[in-house]
C-alpha atoms as a PDB file:
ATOM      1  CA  UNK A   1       0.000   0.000   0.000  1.00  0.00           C
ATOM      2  CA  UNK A   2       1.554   3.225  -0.798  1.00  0.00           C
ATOM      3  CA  UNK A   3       2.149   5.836   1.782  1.00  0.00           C
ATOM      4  CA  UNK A   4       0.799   9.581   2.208  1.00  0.00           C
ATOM      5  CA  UNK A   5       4.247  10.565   1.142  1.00  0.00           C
ATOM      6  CA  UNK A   6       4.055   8.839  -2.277  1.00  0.00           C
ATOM      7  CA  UNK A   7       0.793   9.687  -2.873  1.00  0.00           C
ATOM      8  CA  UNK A   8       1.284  13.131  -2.080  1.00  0.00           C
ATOM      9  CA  UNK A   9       4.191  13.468  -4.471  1.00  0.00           C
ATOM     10  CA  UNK A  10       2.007  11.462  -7.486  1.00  0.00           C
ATOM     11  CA  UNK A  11      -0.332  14.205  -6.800  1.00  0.00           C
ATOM     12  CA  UNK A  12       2.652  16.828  -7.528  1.00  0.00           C
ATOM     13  CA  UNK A  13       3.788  15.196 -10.289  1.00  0.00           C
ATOM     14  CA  UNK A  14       0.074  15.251 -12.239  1.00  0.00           C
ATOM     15  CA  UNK A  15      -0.356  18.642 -11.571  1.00  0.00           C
ATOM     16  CA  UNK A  16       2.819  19.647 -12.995  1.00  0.00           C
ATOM     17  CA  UNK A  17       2.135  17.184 -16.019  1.00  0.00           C
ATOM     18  CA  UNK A  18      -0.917  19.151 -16.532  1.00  0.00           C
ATOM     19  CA  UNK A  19      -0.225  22.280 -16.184  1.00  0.00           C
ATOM     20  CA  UNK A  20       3.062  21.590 -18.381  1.00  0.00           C
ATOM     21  CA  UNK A  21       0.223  20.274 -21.068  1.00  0.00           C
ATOM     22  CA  UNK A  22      -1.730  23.253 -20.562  1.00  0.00           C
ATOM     23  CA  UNK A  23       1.433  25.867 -20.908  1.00  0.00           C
ATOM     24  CA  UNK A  24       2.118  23.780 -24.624  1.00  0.00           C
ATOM     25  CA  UNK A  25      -1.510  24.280 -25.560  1.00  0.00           C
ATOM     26  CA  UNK A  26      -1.041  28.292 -24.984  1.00  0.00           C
ATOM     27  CA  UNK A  27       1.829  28.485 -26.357  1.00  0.00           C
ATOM     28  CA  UNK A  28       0.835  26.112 -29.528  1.00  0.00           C
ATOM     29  CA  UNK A  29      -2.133  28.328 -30.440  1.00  0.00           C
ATOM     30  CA  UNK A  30       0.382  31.376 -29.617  1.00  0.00           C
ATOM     31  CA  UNK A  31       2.361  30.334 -32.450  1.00  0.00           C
ATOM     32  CA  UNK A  32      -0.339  29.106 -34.261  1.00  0.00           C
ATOM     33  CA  UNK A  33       1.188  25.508 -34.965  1.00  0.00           C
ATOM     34  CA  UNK A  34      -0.748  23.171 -36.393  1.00  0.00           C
ATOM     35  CA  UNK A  35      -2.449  20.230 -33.979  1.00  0.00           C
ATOM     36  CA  UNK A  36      -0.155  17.443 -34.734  1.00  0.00           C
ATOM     37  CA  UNK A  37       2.307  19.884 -33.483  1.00  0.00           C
ATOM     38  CA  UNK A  38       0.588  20.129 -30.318  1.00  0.00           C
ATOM     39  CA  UNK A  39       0.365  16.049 -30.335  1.00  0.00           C
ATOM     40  CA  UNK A  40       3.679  15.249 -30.689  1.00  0.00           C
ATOM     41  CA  UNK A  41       4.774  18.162 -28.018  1.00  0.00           C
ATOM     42  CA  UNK A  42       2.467  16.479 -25.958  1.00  0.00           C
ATOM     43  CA  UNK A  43       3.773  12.454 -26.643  1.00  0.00           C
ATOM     44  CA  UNK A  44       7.232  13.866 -26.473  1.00  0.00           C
ATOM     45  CA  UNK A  45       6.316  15.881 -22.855  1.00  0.00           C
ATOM     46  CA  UNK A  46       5.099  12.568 -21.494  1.00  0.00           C
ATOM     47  CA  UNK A  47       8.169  10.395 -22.163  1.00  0.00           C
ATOM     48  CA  UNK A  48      10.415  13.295 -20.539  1.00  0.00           C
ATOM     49  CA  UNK A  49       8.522  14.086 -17.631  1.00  0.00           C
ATOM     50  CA  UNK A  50       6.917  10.262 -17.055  1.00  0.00           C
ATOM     51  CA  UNK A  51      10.078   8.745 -16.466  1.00  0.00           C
ATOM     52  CA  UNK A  52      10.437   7.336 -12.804  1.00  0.00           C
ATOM     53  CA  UNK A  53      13.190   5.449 -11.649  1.00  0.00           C
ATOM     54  CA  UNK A  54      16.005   6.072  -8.733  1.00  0.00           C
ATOM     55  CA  UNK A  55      18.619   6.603 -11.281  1.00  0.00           C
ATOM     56  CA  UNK A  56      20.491   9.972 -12.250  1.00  0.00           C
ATOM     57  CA  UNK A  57      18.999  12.232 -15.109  1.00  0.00           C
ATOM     58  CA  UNK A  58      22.074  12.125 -16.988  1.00  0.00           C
ATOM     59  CA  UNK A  59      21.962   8.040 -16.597  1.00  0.00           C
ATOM     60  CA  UNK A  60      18.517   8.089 -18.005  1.00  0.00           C
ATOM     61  CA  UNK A  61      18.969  10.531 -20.542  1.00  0.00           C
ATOM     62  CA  UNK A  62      22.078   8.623 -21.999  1.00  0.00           C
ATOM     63  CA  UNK A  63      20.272   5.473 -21.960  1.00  0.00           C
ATOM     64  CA  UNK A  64      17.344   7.262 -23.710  1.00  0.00           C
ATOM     65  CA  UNK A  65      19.487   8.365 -26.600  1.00  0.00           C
ATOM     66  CA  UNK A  66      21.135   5.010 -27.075  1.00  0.00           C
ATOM     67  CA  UNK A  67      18.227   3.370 -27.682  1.00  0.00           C
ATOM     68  CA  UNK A  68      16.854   6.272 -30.086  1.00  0.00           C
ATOM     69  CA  UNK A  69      19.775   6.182 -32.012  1.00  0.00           C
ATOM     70  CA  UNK A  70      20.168   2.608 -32.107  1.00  0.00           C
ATOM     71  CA  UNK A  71      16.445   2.114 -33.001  1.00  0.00           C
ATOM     72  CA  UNK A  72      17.106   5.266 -36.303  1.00  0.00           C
ATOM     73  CA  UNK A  73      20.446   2.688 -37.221  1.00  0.00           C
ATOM     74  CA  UNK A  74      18.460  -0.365 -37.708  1.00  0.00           C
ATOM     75  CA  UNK A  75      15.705   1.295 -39.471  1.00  0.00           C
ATOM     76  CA  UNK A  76      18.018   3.128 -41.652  1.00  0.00           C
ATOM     77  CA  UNK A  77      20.010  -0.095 -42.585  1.00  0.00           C
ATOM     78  CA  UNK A  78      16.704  -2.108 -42.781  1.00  0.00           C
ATOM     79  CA  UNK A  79      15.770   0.668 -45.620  1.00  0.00           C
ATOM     80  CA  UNK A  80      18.833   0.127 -46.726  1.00  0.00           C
ATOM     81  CA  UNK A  81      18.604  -3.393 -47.142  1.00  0.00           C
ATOM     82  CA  UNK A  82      14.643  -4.406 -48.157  1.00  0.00           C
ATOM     83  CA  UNK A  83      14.322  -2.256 -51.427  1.00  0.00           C
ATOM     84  CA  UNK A  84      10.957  -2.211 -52.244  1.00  0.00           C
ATOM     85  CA  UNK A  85      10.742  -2.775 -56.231  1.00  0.00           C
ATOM     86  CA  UNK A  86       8.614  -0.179 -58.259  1.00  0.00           C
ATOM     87  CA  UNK A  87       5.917  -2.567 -59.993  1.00  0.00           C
ATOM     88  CA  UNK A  88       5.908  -3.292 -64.023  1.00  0.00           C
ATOM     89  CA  UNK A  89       2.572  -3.565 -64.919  1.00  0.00           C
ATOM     90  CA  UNK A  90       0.087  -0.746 -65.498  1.00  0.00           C
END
């Protein structure tokens, strides 16, 4: 069973989620960006902020690009690799 303490600092942690959510919406219509801008903002504001573990930032954040970058490498060499051949007929 959690604790008051934990439950307390979930409670922190969703309002600043929202009210992060709520300072993109402002300034997405500010700069009058399109929705999908907004969207992705959003996606990319909940795998920043949503990240809870005991280790350093800097541990997580390496981690976090290592697995980006390794995930852009295979894609790129599986586009690489399975060319997709224009069809003949028509």
């Amino acid at each position: 069973m959690p604790s008051l303490r934990d439950v307390q600092r979930g409670f922190a942690a969703a309002v600043v989620f929202g009210a992060a959510v709520f300072a993109l919406g402002v300034l997405s219509g500010a700069l009058r960006c399109d929705r999908s801008t907004f969207h992705f903002a959003g996606m990319t504001l909940a795998f920043v902020m949503l990240t809870v573990d005991g280790r350093s930032p800097w541990i997580v954040a390496v981690n976090r690009f290592l697995e980006v970058s390794i995930g852009i490498f295979v894609s790129l060499l599986l586009t690489a690799v399975w060319h997709e051949h224009a069809s003949v007929g028509g």
